[in-house]
PDB file of N, CA and C in Angstrom:
ATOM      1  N   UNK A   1      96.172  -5.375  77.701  1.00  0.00           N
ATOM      2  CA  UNK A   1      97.291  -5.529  76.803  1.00  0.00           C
ATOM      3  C   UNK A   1      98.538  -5.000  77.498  1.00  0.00           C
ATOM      4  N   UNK A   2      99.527  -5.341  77.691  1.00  0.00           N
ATOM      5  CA  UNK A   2     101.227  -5.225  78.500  1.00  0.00           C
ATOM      6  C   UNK A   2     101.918  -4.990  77.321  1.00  0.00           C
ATOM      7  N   UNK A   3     102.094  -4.070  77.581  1.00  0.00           N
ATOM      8  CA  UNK A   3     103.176  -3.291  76.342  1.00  0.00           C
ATOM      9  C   UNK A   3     104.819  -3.351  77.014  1.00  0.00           C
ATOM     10  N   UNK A   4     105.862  -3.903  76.720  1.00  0.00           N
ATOM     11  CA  UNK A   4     106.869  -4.456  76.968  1.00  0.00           C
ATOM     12  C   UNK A   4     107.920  -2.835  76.904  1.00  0.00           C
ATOM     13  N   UNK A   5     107.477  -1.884  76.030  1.00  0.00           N
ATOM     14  CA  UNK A   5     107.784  -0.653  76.278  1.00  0.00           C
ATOM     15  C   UNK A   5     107.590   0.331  77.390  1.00  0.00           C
ATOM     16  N   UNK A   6     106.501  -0.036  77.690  1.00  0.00           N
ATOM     17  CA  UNK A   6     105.506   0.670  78.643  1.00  0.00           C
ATOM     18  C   UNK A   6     106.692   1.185  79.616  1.00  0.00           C
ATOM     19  N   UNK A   7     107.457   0.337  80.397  1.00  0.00           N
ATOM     20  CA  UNK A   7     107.795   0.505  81.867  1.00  0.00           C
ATOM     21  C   UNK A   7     109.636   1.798  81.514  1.00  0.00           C
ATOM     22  N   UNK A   8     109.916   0.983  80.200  1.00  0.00           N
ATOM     23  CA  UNK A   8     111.043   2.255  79.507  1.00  0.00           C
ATOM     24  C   UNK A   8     110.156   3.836  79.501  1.00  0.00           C
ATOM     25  N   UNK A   9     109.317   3.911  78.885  1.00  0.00           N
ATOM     26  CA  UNK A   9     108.317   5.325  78.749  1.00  0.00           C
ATOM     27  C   UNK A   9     108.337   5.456  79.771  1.00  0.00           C
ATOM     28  N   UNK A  10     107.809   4.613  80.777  1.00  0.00           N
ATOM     29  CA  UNK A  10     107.136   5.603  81.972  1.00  0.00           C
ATOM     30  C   UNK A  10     108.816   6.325  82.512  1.00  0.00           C
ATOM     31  N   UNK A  11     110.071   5.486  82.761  1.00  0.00           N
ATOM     32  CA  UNK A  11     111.206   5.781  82.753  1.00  0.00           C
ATOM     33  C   UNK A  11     111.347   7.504  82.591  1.00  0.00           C
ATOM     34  N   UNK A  12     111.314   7.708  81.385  1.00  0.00           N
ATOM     35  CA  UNK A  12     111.336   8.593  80.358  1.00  0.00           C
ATOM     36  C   UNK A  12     110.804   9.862  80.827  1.00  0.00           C
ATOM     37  N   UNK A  13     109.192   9.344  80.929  1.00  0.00           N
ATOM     38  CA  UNK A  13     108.256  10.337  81.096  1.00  0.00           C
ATOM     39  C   UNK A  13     108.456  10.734  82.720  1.00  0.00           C
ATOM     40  N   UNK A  14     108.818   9.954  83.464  1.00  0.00           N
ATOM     41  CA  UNK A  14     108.717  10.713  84.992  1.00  0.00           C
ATOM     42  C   UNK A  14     110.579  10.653  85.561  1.00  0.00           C
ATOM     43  N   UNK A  15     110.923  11.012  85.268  1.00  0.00           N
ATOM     44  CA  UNK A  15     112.641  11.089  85.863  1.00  0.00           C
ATOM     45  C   UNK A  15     112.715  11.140  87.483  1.00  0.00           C
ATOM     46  N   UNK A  16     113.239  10.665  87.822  1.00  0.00           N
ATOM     47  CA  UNK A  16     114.026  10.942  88.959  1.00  0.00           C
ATOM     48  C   UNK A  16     114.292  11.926  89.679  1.00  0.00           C
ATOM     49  N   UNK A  17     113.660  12.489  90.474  1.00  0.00           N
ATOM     50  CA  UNK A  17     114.145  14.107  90.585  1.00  0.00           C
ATOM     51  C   UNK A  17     114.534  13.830  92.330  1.00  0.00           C
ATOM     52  N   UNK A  18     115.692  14.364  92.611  1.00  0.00           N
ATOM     53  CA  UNK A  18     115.960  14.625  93.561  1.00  0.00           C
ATOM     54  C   UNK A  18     117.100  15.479  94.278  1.00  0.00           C
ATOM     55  N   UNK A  19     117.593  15.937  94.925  1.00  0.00           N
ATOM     56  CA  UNK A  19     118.540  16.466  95.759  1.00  0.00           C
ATOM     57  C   UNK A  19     119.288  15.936  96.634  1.00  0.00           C
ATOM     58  N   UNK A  20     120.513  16.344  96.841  1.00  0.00           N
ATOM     59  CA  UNK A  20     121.584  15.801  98.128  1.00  0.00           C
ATOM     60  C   UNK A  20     122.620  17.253  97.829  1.00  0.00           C
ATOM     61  N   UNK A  21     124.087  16.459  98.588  1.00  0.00           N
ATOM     62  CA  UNK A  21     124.509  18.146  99.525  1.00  0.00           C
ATOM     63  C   UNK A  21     125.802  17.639  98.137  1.00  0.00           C
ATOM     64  N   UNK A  22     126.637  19.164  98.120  1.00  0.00           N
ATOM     65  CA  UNK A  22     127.241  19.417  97.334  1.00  0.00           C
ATOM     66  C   UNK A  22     128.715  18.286  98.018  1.00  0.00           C
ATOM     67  N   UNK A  23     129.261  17.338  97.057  1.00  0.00           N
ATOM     68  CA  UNK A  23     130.117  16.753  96.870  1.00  0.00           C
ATOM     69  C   UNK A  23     131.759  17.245  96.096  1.00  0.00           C
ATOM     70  N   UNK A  24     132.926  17.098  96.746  1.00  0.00           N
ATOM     71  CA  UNK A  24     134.151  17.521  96.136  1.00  0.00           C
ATOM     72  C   UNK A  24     134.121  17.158  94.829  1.00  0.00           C
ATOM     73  N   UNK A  25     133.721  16.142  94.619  1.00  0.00           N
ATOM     74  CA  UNK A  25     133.755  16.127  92.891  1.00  0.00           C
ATOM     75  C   UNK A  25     132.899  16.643  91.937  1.00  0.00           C
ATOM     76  N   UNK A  26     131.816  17.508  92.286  1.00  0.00           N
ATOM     77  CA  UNK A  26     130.797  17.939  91.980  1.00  0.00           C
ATOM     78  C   UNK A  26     131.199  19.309  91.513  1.00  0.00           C
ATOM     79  N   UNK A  27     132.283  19.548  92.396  1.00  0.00           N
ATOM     80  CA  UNK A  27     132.434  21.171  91.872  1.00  0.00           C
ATOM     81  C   UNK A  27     133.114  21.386  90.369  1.00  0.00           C
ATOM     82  N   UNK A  28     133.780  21.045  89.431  1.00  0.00           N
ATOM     83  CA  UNK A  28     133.976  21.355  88.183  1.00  0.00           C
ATOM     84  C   UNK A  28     132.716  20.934  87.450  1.00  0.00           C
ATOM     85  N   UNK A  29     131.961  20.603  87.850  1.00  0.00           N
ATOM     86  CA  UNK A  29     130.405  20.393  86.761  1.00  0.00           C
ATOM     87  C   UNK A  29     129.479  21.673  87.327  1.00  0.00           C
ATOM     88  N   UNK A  30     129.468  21.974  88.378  1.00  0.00           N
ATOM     89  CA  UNK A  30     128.911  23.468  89.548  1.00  0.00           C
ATOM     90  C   UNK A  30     129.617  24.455  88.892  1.00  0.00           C
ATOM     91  N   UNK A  31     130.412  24.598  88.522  1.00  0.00           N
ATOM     92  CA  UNK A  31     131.029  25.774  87.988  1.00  0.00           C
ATOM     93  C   UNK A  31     130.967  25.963  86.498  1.00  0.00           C
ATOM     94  N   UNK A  32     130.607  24.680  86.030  1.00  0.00           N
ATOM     95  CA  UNK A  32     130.299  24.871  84.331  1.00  0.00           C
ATOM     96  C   UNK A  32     128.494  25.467  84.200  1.00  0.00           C
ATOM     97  N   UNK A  33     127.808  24.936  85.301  1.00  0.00           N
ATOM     98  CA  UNK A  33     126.153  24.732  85.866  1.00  0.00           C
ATOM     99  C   UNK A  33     126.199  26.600  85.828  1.00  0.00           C
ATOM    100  N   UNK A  34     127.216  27.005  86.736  1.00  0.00           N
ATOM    101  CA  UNK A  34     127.482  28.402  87.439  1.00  0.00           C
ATOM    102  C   UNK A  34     127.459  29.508  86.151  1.00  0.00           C
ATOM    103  N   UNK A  35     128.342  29.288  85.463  1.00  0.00           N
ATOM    104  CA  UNK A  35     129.186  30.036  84.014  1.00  0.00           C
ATOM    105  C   UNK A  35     127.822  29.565  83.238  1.00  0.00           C
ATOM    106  N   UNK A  36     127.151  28.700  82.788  1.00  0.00           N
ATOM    107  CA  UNK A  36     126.051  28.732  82.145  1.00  0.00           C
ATOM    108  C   UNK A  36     125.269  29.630  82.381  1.00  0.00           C
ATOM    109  N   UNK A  37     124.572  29.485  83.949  1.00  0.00           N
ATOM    110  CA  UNK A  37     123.310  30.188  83.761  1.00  0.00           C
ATOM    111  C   UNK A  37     123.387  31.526  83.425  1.00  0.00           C
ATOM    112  N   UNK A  38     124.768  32.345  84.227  1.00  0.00           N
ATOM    113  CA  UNK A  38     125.148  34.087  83.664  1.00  0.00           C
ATOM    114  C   UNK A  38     124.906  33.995  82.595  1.00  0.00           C
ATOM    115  N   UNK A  39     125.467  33.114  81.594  1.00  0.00           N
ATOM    116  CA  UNK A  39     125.626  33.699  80.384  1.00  0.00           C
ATOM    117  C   UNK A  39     124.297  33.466  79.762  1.00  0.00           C
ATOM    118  N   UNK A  40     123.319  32.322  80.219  1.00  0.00           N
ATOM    119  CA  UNK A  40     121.804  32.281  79.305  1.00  0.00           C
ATOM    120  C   UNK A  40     120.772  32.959  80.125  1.00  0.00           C
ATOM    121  N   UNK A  41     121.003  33.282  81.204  1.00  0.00           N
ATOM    122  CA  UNK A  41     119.969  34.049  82.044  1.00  0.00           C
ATOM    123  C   UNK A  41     119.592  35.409  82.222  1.00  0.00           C
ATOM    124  N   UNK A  42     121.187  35.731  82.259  1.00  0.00           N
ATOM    125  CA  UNK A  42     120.895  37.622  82.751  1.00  0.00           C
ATOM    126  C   UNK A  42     121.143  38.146  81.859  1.00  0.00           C
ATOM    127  N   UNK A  43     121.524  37.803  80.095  1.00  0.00           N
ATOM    128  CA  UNK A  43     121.554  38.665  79.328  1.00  0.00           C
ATOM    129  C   UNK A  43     121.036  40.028  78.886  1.00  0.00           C
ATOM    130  N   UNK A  44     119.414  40.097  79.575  1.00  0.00           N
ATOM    131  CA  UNK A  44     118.198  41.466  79.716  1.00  0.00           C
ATOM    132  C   UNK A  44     119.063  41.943  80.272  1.00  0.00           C
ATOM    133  N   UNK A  45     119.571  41.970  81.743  1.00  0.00           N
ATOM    134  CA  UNK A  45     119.530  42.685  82.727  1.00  0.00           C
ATOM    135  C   UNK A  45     121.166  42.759  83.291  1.00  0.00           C
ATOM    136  N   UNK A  46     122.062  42.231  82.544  1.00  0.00           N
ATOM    137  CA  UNK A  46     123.176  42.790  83.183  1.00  0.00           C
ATOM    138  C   UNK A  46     124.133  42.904  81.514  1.00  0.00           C
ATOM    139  N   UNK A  47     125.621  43.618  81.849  1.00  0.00           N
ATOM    140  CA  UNK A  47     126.372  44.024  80.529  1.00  0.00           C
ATOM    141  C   UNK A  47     127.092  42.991  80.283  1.00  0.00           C
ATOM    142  N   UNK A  48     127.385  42.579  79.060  1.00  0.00           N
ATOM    143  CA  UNK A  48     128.480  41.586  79.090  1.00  0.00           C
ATOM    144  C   UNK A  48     129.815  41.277  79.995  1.00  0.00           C
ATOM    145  N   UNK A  49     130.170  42.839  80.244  1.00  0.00           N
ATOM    146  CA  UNK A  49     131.431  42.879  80.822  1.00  0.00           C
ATOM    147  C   UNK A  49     131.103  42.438  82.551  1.00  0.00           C
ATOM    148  N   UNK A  50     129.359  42.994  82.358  1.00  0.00           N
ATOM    149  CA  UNK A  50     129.394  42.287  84.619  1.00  0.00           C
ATOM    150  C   UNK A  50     129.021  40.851  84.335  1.00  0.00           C
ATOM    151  N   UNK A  51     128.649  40.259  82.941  1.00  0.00           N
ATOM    152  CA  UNK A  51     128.077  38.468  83.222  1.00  0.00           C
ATOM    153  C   UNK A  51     129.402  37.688  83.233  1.00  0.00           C
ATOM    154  N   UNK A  52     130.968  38.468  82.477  1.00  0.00           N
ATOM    155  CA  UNK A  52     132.432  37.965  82.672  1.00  0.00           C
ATOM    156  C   UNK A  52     132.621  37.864  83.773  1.00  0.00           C
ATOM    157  N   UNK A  53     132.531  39.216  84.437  1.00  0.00           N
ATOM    158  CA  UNK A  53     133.031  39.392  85.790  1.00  0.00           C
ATOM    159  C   UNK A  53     132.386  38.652  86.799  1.00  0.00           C
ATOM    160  N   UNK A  54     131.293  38.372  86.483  1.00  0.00           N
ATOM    161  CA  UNK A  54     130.345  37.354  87.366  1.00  0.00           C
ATOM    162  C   UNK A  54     130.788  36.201  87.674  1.00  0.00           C
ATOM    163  N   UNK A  55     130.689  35.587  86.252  1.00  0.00           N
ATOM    164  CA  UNK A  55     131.382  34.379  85.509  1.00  0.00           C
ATOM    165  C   UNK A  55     132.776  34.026  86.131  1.00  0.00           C
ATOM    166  N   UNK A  56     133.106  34.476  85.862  1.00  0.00           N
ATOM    167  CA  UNK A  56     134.463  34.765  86.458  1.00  0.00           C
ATOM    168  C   UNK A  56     135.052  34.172  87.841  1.00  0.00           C
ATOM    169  N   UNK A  57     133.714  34.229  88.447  1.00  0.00           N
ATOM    170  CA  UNK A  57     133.999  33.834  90.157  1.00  0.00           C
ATOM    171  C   UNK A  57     134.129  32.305  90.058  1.00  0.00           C
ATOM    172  N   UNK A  58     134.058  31.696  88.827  1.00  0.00           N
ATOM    173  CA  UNK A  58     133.895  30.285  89.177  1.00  0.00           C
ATOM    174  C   UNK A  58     135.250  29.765  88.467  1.00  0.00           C
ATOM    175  N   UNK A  59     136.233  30.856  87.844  1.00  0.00           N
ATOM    176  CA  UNK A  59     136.996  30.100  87.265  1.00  0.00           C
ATOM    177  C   UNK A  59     138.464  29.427  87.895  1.00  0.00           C
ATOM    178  N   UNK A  60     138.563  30.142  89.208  1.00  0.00           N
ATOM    179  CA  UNK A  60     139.130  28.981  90.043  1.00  0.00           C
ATOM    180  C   UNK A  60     138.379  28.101  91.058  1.00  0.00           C
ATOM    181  N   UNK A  61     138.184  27.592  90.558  1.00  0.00           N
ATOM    182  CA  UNK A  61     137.229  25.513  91.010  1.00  0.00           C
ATOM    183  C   UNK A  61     137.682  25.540  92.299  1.00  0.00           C
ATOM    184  N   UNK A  62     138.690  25.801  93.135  1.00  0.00           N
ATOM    185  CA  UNK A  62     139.222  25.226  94.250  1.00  0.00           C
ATOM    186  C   UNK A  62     138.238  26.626  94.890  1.00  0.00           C
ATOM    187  N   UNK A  63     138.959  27.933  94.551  1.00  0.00           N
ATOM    188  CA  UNK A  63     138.185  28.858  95.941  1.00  0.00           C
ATOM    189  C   UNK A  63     136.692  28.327  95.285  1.00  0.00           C
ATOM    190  N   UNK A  64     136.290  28.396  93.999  1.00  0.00           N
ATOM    191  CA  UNK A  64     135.157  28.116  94.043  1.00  0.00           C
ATOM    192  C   UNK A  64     134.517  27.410  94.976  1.00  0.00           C
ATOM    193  N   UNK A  65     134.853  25.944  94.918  1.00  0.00           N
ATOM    194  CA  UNK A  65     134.385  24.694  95.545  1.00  0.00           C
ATOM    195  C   UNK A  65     134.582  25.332  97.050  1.00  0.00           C
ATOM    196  N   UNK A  66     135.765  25.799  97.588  1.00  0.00           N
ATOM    197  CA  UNK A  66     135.567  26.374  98.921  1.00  0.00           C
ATOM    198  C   UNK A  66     134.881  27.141  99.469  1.00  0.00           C
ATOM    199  N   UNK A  67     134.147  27.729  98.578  1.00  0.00           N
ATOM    200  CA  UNK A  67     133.296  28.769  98.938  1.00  0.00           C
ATOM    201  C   UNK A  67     131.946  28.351  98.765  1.00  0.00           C
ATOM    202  N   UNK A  68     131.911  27.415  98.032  1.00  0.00           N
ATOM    203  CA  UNK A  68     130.530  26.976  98.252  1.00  0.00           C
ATOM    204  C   UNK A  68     130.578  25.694  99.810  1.00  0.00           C
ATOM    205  N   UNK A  69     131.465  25.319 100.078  1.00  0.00           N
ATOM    206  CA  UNK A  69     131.570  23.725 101.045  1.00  0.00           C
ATOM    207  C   UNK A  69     131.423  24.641 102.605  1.00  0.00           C
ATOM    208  N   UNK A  70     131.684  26.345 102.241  1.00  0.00           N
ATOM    209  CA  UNK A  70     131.386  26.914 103.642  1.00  0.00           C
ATOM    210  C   UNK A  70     130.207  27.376 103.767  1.00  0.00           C
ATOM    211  N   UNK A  71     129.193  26.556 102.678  1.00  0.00           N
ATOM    212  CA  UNK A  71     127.472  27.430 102.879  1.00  0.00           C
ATOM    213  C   UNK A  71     126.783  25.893 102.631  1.00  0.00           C
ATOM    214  N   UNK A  72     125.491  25.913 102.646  1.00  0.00           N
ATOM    215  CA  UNK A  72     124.290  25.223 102.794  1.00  0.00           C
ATOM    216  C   UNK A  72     124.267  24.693 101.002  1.00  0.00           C
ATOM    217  N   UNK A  73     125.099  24.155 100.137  1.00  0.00           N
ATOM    218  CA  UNK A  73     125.115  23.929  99.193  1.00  0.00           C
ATOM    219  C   UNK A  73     124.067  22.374  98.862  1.00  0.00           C
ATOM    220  N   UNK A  74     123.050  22.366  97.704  1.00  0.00           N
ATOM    221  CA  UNK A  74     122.010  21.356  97.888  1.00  0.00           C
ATOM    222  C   UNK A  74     122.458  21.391  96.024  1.00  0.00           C
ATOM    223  N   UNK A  75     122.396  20.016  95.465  1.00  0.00           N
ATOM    224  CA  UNK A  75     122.227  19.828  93.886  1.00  0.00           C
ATOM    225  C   UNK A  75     120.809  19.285  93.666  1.00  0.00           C
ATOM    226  N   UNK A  76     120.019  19.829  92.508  1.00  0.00           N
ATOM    227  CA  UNK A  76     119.083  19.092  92.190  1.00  0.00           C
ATOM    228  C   UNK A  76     120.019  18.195  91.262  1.00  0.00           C
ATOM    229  N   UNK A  77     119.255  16.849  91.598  1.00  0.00           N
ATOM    230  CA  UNK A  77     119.261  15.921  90.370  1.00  0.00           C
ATOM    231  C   UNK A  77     118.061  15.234  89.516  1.00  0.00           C
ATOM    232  N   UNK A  78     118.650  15.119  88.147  1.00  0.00           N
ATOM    233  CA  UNK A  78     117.616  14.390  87.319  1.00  0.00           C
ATOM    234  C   UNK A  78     118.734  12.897  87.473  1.00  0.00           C
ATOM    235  N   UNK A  79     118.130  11.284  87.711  1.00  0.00           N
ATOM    236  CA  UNK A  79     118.271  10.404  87.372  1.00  0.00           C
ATOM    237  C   UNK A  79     119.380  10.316  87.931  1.00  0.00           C
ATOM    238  N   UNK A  80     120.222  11.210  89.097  1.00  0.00           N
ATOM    239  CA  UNK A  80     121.625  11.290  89.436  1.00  0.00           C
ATOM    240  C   UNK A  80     122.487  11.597  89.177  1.00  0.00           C
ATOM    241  N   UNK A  81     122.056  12.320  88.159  1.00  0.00           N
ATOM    242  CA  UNK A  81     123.033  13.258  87.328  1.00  0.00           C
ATOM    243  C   UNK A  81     122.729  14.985  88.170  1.00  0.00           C
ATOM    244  N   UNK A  82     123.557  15.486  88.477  1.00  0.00           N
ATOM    245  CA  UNK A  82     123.384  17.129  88.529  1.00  0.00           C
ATOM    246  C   UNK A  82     122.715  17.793  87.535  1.00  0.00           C
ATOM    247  N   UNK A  83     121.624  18.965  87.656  1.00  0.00           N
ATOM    248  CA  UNK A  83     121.264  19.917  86.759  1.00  0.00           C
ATOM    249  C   UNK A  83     121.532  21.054  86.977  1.00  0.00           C
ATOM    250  N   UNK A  84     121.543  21.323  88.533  1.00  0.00           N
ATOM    251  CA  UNK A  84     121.398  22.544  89.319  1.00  0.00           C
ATOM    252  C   UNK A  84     121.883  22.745  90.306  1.00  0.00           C
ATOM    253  N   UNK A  85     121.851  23.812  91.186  1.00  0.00           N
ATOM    254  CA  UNK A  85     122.016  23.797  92.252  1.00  0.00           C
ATOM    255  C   UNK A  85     121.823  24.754  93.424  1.00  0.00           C
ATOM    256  N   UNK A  86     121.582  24.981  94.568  1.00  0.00           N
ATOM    257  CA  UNK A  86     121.396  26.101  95.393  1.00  0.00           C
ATOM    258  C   UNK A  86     122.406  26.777  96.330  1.00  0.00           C
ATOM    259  N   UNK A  87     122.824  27.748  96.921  1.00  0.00           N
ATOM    260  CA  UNK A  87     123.681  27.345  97.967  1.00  0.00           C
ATOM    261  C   UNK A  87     122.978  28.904  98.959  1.00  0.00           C
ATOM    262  N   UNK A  88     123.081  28.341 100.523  1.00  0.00           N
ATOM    263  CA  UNK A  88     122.809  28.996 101.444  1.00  0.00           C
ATOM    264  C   UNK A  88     124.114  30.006 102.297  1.00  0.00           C
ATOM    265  N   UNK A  89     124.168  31.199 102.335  1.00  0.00           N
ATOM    266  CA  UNK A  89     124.813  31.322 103.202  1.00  0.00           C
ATOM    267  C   UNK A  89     124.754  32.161 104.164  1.00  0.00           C
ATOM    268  N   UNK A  90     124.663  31.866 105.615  1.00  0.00           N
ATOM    269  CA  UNK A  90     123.802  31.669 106.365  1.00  0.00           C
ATOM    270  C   UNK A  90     122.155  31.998 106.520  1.00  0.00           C
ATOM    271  N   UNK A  91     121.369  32.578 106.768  1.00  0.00           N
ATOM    272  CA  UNK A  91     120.279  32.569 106.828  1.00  0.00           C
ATOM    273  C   UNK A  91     119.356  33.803 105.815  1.00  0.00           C
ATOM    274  N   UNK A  92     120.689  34.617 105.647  1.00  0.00           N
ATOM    275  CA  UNK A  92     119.786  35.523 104.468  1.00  0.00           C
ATOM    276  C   UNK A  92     120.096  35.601 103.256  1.00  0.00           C
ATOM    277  N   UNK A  93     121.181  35.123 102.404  1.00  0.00           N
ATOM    278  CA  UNK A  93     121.798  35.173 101.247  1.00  0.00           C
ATOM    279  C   UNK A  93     122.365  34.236 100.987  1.00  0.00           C
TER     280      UNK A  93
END
């Protein structure tokens, strides 16, 4: 039996997952990605006033984006959309 749905589900059910290198236009969605995770991640373990100050580092986009375009910056993607992202700089941090 060929279910005419089938090939949308499977769509659905297995996404796209992949990576490529950090793009100039990428950085105002990296910095919203950035300011998210402080604020839903380290709430246990750091004070409000260091997840601002953290936060903080991303709210000018330009040094932002410059500071990431001088390290090993990689985005995961779902479907080609950004979710995430990593950045290297140089070999230990």
């Amino acid at each position: 039996c060929h279910d005419p749905a089938g090939p949308q589900m499977m769509a659905r059910a297995h996404p796209r997952l992949a990576m490529r290198p950090l793009l100039p236009a990428d950085v105002p969605l990296l910095a919203e990605i950035f300011r998210a995770s402080i604020g839903e991640l380290t709430v246990d373990d750091y004070s409000e006033a260091q997840r601002e100050a953290w936060a903080a580092a991303a709210d000018d986009e330009a040094a932002f984006g410059a500071r990431l375009a001088k390290q090993l910056t990689l985005l995961g993607t779902i479907d080609g959309s950004p979710v995430g992202f990593a950045s290297l700089d140089g070999n230990e941090r």
